[in-house]
N, C-alpha and C. Protein backbone atom coordinates (compact mmCIF):
# COMPACT_ATOMS: atom_id res chain seq x y z
N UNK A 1 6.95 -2.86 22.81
CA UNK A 1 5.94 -2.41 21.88
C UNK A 1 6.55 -1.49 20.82
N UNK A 2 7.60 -0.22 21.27
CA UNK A 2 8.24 0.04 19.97
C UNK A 2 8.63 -0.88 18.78
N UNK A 3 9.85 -1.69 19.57
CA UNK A 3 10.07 -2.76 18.22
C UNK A 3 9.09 -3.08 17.57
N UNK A 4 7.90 -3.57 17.70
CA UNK A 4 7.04 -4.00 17.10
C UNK A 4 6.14 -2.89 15.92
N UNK A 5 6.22 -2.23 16.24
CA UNK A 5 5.57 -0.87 15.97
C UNK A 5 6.68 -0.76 14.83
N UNK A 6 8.16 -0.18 15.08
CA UNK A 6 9.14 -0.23 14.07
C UNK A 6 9.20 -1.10 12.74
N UNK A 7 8.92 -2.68 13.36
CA UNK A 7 8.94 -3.46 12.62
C UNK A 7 7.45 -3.58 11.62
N UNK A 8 6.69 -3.36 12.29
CA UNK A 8 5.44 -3.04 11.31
C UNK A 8 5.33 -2.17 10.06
N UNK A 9 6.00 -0.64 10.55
CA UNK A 9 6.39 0.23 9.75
C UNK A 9 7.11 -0.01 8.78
N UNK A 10 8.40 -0.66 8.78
CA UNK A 10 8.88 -1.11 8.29
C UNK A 10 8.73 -2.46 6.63
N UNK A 11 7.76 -3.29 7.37
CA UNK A 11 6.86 -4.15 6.56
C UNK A 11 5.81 -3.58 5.58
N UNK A 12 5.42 -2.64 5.90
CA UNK A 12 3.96 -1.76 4.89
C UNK A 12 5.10 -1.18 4.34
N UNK A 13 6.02 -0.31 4.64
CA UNK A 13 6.69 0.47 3.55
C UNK A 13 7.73 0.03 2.80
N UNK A 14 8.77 -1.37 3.24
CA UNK A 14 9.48 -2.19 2.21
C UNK A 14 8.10 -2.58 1.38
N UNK A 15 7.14 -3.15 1.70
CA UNK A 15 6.17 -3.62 0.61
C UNK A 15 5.68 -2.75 -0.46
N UNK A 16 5.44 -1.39 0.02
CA UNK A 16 4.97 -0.72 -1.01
C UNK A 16 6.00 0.00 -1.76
N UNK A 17 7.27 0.21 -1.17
CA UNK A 17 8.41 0.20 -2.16
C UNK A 17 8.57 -1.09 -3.06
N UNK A 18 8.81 -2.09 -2.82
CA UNK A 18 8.33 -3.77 -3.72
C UNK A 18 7.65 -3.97 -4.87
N UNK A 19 6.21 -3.26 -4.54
CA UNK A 19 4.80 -2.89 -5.59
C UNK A 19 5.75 -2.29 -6.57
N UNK A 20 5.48 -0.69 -5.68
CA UNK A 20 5.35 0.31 -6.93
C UNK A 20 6.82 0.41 -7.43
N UNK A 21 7.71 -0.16 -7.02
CA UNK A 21 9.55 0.36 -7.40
C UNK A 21 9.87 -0.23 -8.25
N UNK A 22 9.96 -1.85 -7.35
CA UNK A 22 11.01 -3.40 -8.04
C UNK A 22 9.85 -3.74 -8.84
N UNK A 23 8.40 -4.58 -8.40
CA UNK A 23 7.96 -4.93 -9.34
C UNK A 23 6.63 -3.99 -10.19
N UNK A 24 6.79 -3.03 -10.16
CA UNK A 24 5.96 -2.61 -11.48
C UNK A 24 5.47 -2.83 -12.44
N UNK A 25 6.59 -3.44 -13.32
CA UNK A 25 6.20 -3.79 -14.67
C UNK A 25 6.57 -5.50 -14.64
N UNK A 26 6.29 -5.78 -13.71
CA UNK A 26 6.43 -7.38 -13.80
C UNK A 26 5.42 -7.78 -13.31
N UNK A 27 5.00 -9.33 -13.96
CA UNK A 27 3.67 -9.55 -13.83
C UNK A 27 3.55 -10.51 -12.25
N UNK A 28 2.47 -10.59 -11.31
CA UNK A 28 2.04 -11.24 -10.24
C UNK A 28 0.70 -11.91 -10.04
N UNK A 29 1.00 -12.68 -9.66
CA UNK A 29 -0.59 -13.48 -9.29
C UNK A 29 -1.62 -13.09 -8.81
N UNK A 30 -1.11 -12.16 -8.04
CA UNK A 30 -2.19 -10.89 -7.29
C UNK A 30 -2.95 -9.52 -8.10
N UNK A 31 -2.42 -9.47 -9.24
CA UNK A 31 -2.82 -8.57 -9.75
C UNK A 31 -4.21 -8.72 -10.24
N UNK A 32 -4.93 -7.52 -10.44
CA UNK A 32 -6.51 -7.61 -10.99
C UNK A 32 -6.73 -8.19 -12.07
N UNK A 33 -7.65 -9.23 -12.61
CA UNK A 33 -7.85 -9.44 -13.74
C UNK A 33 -6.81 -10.42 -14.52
N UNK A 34 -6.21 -10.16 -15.92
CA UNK A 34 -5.00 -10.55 -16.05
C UNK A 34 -4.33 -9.74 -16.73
N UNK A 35 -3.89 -8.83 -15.46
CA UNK A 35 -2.71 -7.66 -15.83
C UNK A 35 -1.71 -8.14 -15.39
N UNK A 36 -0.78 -7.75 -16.77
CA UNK A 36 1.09 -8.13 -16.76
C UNK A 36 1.49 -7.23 -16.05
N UNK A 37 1.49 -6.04 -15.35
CA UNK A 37 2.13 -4.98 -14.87
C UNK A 37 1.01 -4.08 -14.01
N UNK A 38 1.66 -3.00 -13.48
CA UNK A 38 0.62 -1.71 -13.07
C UNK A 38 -0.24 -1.10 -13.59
N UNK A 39 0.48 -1.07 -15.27
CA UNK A 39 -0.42 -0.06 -15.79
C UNK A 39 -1.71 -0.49 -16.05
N UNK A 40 -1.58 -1.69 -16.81
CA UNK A 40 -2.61 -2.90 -17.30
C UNK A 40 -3.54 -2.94 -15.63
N UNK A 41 -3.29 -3.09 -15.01
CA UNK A 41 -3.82 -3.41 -13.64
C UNK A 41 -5.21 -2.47 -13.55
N UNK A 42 -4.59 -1.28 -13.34
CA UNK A 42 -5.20 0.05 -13.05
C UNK A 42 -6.30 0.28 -14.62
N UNK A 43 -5.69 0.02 -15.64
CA UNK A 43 -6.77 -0.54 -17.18
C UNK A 43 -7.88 -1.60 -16.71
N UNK A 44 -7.40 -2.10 -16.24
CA UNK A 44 -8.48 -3.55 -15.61
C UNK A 44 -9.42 -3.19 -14.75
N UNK A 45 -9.40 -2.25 -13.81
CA UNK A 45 -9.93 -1.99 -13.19
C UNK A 45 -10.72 -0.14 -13.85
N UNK A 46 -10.69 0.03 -14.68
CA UNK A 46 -11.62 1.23 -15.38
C UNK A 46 -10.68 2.20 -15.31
N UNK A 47 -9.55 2.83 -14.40
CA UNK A 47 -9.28 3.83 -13.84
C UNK A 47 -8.01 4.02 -15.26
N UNK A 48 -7.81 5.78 -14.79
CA UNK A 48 -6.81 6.42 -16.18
C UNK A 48 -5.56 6.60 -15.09
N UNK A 49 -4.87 6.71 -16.16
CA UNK A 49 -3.21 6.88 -15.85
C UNK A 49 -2.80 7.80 -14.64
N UNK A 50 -3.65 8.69 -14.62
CA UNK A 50 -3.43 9.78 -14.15
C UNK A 50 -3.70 9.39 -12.80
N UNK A 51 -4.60 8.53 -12.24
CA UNK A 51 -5.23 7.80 -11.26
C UNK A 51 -4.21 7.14 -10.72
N UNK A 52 -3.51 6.42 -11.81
CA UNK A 52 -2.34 5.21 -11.17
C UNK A 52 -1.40 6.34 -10.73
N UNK A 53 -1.08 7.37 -11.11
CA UNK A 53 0.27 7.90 -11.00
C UNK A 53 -0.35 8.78 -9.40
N UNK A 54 -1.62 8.99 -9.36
CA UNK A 54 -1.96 9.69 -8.16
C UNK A 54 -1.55 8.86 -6.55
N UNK A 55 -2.48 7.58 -7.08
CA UNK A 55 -2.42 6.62 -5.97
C UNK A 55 -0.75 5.76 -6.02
N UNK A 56 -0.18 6.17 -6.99
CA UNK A 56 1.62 5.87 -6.47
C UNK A 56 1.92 6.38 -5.67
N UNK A 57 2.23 7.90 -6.25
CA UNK A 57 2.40 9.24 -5.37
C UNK A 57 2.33 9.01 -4.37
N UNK A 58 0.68 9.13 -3.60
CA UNK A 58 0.49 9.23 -2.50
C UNK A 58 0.60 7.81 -1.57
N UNK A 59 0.91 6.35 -2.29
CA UNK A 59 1.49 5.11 -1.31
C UNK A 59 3.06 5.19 -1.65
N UNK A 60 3.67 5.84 -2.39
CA UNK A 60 5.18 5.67 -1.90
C UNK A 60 5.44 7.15 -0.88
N UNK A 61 4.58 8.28 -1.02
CA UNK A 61 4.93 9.40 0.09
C UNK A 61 4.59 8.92 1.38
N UNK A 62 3.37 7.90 1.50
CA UNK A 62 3.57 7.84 2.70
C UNK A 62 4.27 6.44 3.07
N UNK A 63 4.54 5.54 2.49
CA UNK A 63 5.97 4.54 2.90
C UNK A 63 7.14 5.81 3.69
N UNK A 64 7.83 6.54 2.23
CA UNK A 64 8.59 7.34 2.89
C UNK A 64 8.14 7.98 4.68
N UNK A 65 6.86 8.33 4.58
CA UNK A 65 6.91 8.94 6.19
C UNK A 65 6.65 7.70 6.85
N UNK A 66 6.34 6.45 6.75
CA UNK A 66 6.25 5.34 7.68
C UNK A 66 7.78 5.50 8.03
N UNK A 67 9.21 5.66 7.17
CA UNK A 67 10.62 5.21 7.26
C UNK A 67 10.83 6.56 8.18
N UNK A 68 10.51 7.83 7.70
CA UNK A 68 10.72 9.29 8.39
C UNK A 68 10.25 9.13 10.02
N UNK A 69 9.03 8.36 10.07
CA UNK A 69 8.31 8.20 11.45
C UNK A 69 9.04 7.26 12.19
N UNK A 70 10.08 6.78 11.88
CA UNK A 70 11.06 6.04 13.10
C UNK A 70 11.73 7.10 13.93
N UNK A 71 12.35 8.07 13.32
CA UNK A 71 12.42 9.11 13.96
C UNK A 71 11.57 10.46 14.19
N UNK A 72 10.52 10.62 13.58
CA UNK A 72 9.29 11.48 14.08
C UNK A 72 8.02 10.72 13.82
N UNK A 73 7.60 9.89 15.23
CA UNK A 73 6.72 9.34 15.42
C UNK A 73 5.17 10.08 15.11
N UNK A 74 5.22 11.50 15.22
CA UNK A 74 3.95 12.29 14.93
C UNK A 74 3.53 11.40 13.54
N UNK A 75 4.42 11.34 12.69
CA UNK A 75 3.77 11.06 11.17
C UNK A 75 3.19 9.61 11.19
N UNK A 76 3.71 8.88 12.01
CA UNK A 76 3.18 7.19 11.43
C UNK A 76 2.04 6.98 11.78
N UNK A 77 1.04 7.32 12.38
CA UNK A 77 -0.35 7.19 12.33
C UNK A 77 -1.35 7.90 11.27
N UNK A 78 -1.06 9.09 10.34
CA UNK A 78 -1.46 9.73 9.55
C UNK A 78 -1.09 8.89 8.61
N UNK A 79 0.29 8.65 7.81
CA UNK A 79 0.60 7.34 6.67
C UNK A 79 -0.02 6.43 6.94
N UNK A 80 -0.16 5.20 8.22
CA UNK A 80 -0.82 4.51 8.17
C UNK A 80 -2.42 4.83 7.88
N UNK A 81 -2.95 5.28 8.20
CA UNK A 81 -4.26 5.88 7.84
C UNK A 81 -4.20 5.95 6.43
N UNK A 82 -3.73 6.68 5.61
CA UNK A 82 -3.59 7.01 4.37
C UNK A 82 -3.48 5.70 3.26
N UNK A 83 -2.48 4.99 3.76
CA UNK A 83 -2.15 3.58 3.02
C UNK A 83 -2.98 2.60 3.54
N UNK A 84 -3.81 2.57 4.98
CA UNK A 84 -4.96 1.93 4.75
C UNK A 84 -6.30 2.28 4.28
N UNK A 85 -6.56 3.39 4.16
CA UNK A 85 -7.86 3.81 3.03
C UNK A 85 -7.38 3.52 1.70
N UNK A 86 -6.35 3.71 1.10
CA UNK A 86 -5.83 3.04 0.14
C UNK A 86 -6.14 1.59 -0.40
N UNK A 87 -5.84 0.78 0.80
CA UNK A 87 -6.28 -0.99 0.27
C UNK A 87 -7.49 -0.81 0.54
N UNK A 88 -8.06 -0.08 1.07
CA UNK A 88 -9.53 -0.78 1.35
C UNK A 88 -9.97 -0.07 -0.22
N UNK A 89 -9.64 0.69 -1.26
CA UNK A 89 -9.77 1.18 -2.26
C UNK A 89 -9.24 0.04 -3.11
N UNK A 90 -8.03 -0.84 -3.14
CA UNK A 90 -7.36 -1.87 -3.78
C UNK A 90 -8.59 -3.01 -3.61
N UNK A 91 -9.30 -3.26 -1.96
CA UNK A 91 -9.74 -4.36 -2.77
C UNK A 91 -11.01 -4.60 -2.70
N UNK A 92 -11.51 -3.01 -2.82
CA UNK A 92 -13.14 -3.03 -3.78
C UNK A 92 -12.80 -2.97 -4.59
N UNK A 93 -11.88 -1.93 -5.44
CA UNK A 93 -11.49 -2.80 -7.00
C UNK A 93 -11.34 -4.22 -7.42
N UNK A 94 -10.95 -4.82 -6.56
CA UNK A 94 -10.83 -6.03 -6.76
C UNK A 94 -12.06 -6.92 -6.92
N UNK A 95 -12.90 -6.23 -6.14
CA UNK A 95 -14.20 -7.00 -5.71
C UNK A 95 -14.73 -6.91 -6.99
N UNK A 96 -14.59 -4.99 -7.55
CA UNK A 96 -15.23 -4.45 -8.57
C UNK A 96 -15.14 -5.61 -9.80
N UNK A 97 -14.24 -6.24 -10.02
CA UNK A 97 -14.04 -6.53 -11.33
C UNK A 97 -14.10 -8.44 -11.03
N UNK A 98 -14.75 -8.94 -9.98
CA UNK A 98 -14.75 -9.97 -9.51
C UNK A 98 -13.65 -11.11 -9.44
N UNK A 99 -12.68 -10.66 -9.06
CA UNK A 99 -11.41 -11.19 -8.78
C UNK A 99 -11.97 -12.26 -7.74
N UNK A 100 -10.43 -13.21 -7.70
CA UNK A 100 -10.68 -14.22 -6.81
C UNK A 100 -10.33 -13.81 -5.60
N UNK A 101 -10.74 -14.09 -4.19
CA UNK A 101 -9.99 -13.38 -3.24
C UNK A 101 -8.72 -13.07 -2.60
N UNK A 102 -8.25 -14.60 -3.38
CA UNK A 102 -6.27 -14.59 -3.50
C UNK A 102 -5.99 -13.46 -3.60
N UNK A 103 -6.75 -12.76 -4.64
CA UNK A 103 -6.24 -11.28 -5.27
C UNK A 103 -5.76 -10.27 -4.37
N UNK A 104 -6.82 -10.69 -3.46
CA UNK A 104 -7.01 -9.24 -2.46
C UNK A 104 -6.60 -9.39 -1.48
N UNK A 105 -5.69 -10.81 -1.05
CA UNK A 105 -4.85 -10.79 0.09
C UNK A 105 -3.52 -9.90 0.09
N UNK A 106 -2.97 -9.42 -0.37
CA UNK A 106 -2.44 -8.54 -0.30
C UNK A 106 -2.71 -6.94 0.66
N UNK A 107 -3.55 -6.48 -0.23
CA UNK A 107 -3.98 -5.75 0.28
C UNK A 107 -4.77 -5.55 1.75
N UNK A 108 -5.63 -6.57 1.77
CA UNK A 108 -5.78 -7.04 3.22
C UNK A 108 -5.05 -7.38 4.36
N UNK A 109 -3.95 -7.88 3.97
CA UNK A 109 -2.84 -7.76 4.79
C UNK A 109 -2.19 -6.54 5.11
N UNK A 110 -1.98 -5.90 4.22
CA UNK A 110 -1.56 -4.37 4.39
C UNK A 110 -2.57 -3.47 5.31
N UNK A 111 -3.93 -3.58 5.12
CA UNK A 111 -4.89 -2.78 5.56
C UNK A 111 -4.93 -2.93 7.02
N UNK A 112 -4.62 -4.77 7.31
CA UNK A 112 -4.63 -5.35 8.72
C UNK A 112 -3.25 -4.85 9.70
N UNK A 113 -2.05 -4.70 8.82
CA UNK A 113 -0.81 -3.88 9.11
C UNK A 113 -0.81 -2.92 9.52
N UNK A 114 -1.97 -2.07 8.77
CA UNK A 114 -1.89 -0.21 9.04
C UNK A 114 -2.61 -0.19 10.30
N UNK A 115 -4.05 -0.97 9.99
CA UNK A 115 -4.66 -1.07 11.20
C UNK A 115 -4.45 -1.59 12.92
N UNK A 116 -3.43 -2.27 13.14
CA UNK A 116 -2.14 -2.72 13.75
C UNK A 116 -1.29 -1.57 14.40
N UNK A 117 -0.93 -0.71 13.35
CA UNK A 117 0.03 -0.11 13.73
C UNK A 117 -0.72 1.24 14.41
N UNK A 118 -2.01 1.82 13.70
CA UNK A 118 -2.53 2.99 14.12
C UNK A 118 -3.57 2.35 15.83
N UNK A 119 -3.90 1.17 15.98
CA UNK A 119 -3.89 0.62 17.28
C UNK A 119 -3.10 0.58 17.90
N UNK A 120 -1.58 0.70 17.80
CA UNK A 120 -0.28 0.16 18.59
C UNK A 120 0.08 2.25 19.17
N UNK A 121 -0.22 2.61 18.09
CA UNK A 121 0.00 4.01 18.67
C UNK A 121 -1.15 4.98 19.57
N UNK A 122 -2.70 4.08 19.38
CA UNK A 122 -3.10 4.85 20.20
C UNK A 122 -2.97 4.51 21.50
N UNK A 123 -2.86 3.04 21.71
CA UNK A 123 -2.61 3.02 22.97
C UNK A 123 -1.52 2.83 23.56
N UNK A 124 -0.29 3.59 22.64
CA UNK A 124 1.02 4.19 23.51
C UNK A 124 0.47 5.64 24.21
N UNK A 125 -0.38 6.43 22.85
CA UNK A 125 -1.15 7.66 23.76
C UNK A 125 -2.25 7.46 24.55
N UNK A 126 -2.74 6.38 24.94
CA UNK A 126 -3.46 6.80 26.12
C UNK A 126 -2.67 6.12 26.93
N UNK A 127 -1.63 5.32 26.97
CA UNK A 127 -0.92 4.76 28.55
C UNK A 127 -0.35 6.41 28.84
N UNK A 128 0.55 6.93 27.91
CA UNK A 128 0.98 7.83 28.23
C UNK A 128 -0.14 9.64 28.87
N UNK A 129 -1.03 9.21 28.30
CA UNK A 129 -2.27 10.27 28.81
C UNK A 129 -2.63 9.62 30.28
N UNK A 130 -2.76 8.47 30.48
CA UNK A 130 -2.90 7.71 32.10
C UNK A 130 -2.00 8.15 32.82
N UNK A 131 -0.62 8.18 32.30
CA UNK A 131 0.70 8.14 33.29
C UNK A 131 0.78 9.71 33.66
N UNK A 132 0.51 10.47 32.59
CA UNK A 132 0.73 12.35 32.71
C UNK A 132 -0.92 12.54 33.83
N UNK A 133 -1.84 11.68 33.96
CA UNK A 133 -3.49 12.07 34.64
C UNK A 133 -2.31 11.97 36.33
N UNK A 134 -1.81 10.32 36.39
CA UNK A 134 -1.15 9.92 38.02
C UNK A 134 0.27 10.60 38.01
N UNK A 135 0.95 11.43 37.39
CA UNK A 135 1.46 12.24 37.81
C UNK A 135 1.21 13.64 38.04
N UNK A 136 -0.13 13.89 37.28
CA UNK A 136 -0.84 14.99 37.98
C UNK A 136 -1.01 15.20 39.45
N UNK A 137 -1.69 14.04 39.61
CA UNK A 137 -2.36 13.97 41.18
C UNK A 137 -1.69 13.46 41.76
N UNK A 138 -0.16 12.84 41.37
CA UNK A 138 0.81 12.38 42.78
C UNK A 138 1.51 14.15 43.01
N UNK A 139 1.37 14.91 42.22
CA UNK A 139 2.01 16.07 41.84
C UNK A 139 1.19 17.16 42.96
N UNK A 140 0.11 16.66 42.63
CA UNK A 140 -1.09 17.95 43.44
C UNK A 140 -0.97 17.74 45.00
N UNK A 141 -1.10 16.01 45.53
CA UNK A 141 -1.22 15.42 46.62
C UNK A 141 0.13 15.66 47.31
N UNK A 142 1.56 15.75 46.94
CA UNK A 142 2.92 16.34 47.41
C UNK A 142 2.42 17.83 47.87
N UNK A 143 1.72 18.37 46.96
CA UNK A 143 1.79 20.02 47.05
C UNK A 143 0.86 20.18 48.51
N UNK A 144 -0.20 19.75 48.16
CA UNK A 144 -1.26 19.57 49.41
C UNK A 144 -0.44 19.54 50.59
N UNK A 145 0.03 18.09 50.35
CA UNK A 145 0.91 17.94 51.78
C UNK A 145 1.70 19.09 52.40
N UNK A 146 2.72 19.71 51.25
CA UNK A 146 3.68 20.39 51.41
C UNK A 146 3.23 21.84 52.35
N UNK A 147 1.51 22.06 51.37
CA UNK A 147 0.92 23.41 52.08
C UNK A 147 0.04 23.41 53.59
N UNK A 148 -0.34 22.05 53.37
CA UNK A 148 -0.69 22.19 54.47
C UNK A 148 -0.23 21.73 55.75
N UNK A 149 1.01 20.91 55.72
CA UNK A 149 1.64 20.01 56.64
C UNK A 149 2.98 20.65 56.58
N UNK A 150 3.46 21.28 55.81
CA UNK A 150 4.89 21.99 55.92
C UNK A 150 5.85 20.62 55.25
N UNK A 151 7.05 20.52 54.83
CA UNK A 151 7.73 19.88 54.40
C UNK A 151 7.79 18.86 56.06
């Protein structure tokens, strides 16, 4: 289940390095409307510059902590969270401006990724909340023994 988890991480944050890095200013089939680039995109959809440069910001900071969370796992459930409220923001815009739904596979995929991955971690924490409950009580039931039966 790590690997998988790794490899997930991995997939949402090469992608959104992809978007916002390599192709930026190059045009895609997926884009809203018929925008050649990002900026045009984010024009298509009503929103100001300042908007696009917000929602960069905050999907390439948290790519970066999806890559940081291979080695501090605390963070990859908070990024994922973050970059999936994100698409679900990508594709009511999309909806907003009546795109075809091609459009919004992207983002749906991503959203289904984050959602994936913040499932894959909760239930590493509750196996691990199960395993710390039966080493409680194999812990208590030794002691019992120990006090009342002597070694």
């Amino acid at each position: 289940m790590e690997n998988l988890k790794l490899i997930v991480q991995l997939i949402i944050a090469l992608g959104i390095f992809n978007v916002w890095l390599i192709n930026f200013s190059k045009t895609s089939k997926y884009r809203g409307g018929n925008a050649g680039n990002m900026p045009e995109e984010f024009e298509t959809y009503g929103f100001n510059s300042w908007f696009m440069k917000l929602v960069g910001f905050l999907k390439l900071s948290m790519a970066v902590l999806l890559i940081a969370g291979i080695w501090y796992s605390n963070l990859v459930e908070y990024a994922a969270f973050v970059i999936g409220t994100l698409m679900v923001g990508a594709i009511l815009a999309h909806i907003k401006i009546n795109d075809p739904f091609i459009k919004s596979v992207p983002a749906l995929i991503m959203l289904i990724l984050c959602s994936i991955l913040i499932i894959l971690y909760l239930i590493t924490y509750i196996f691990k909340l199960i395993l710390f409950y039966f080493e409680f009580i194999l812990y208590r039931l030794i002691l019992q023994k120990i006090l009342l039966h002597g070694i």
